[in-house]
Protein backbone atom coordinates (compact mmCIF):
# COMPACT_ATOMS: atom_id res chain seq x y z
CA UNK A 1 144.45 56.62 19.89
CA UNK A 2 146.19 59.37 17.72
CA UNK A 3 148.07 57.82 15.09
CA UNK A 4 150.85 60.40 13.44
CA UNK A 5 149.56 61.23 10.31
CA UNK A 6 152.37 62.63 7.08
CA UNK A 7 150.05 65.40 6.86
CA UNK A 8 150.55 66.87 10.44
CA UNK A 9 153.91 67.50 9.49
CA UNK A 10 154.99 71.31 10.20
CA UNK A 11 158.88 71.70 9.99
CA UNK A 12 160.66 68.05 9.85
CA UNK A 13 161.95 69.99 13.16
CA UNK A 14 161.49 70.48 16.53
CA UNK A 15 158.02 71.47 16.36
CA UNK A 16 157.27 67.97 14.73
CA UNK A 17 159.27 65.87 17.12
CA UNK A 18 156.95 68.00 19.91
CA UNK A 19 154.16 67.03 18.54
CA UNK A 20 154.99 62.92 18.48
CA UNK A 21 156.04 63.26 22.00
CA UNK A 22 152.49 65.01 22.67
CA UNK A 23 150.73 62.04 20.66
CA UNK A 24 152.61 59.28 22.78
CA UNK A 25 151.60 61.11 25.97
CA UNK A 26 147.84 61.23 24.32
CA UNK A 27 147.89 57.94 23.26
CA UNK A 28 149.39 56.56 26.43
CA UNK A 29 146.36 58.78 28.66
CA UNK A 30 144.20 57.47 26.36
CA UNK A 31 144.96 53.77 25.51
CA UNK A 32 141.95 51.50 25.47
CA UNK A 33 144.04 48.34 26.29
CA UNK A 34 145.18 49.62 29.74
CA UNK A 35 142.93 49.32 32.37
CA UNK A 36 141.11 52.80 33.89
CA UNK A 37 144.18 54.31 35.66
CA UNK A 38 143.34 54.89 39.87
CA UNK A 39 143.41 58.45 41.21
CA UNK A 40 147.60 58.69 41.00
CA UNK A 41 148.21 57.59 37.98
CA UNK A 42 145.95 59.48 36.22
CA UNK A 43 147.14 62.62 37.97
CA UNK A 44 150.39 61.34 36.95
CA UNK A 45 149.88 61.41 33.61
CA UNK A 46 147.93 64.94 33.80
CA UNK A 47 151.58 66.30 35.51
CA UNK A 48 153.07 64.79 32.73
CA UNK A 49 151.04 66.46 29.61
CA UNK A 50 151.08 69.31 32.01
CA UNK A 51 154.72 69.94 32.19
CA UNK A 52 155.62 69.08 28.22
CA UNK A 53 152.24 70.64 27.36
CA UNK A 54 153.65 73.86 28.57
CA UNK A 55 157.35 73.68 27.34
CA UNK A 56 156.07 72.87 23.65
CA UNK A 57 153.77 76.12 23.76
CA UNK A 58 156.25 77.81 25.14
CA UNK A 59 159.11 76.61 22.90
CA UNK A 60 156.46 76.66 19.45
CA UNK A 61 155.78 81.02 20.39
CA UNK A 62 159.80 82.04 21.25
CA UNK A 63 159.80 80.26 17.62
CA UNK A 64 157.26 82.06 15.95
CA UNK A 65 158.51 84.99 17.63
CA UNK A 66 161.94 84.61 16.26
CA UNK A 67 160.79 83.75 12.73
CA UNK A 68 157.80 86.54 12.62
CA UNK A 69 155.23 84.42 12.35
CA UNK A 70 152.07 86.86 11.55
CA UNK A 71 149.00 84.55 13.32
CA UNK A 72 151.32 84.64 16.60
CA UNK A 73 148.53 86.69 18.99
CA UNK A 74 146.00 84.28 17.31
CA UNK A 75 147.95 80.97 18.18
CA UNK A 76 149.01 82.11 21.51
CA UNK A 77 145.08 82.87 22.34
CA UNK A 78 144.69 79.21 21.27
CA UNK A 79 147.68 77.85 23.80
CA UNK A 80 146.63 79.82 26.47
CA UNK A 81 142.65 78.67 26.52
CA UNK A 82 144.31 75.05 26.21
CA UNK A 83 146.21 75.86 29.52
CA UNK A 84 143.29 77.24 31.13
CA UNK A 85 141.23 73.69 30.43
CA UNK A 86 144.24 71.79 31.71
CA UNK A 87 144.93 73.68 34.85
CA UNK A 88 140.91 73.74 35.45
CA UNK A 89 140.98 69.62 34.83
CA UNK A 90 144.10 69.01 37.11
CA UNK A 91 143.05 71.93 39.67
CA UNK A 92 139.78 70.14 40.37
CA UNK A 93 141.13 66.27 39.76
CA UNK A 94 141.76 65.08 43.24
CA UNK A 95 144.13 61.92 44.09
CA UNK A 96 141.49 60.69 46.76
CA UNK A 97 138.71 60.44 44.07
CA UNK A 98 137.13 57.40 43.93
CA UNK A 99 136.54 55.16 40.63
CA UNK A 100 133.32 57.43 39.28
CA UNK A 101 135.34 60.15 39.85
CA UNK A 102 137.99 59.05 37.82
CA UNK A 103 136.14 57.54 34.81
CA UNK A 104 135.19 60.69 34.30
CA UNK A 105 138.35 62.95 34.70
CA UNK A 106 139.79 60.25 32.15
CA UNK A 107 137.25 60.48 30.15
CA UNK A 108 136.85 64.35 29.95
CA UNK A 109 140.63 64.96 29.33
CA UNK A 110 140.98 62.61 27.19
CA UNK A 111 138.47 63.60 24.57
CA UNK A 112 139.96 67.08 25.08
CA UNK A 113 143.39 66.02 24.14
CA UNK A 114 141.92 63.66 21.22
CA UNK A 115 140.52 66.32 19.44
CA UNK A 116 142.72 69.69 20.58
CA UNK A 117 146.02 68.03 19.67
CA UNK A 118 144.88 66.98 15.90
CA UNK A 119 142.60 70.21 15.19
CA UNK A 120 144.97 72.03 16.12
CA UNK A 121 147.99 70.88 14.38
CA UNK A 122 145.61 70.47 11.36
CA UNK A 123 143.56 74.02 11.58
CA UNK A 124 146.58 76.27 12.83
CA UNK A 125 150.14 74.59 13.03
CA UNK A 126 149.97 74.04 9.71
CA UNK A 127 150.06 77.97 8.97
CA UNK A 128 153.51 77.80 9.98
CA UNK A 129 154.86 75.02 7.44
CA UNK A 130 156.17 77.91 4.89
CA UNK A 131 158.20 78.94 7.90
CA UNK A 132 159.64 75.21 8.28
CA UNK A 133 163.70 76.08 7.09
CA UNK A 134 163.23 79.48 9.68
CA UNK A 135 162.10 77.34 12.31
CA UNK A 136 164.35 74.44 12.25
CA UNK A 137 167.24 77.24 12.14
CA UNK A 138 165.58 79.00 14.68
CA UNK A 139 165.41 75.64 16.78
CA UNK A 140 169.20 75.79 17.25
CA UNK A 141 170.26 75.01 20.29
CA UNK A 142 166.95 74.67 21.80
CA UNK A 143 166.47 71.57 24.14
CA UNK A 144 164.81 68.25 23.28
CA UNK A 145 162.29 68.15 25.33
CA UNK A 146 161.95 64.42 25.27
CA UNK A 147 165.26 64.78 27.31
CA UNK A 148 164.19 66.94 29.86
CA UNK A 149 162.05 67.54 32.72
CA UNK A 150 163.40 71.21 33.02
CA UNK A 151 161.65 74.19 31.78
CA UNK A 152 164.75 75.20 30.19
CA UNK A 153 164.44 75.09 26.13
């Protein structure tokens, strides 16, 4: 379980509120008190960080476009090797897979997302906290994505 730490904070914005959304879909993937999910849950869940997974990244590099952010090609490197994982995990997860099989897609993603989300926010969101006023202006009129299913921001 990822527990939201002060320190993770990039913008008191958007970008923040992104990231506790990403933590309760973390935390809810990787929960010890719920039982092992079966094959369609868990590749509920993976749809799930899949779809917001993408948005954020998406939403966090029109931001950093918009504000000039100078590690930009760096970061986006960093998003798109996270996508790569994910689409690998869910592209070879398979709803008929039996228990085995999905202790150990659980088990794999979750450690994944455990340690991505938090060394990433730590190692390179933080470089954009001096930008935190440009983002949260540049964040105006973008969708919350805890609203939405759409890939509109």
């Amino acid at each position: 379980m990822i527990t939201w730490e002060p320190h993770f904070s990039v913008d008191r914005g958007v970008i923040d509120d992104d990231h506790h959304a990403l933590i309760a879909i973390i935390n809810e993937f990787v929960n010890p008190r719920i039982a092992l999910p079966d094959a369609l849950a868990l590749g509920n869940v993976l749809l799930k960080l899949d779809r917001y997974t993408k948005m954020h990244l998406r939403r966090e590099e029109l931001l950093q476009i918009k504000i000039g952010f100078p590690h930009l090609d760096t970061h986006r490197q960093q998003h798109e090797a996270l996508i790569a994982r994910l689409n690998a995990m869910r592209r070879d997860f398979r709803l008929d897979a039996g228990p085995r099989q999905v202790a150990a897609a659980h088990r794999d993603v979750a450690a994944l997302l455990d340690t991505w989300l938090t060394d990433h926010i730590l190692q390179s969101d933080l470089r954009m906290r001096p930008y935190g006023a440009a983002l949260r202006r540049g964040a105006a009129g973008f969708a919350d994505l805890s609203r939405t299913d759409s890939t509109e921001l």
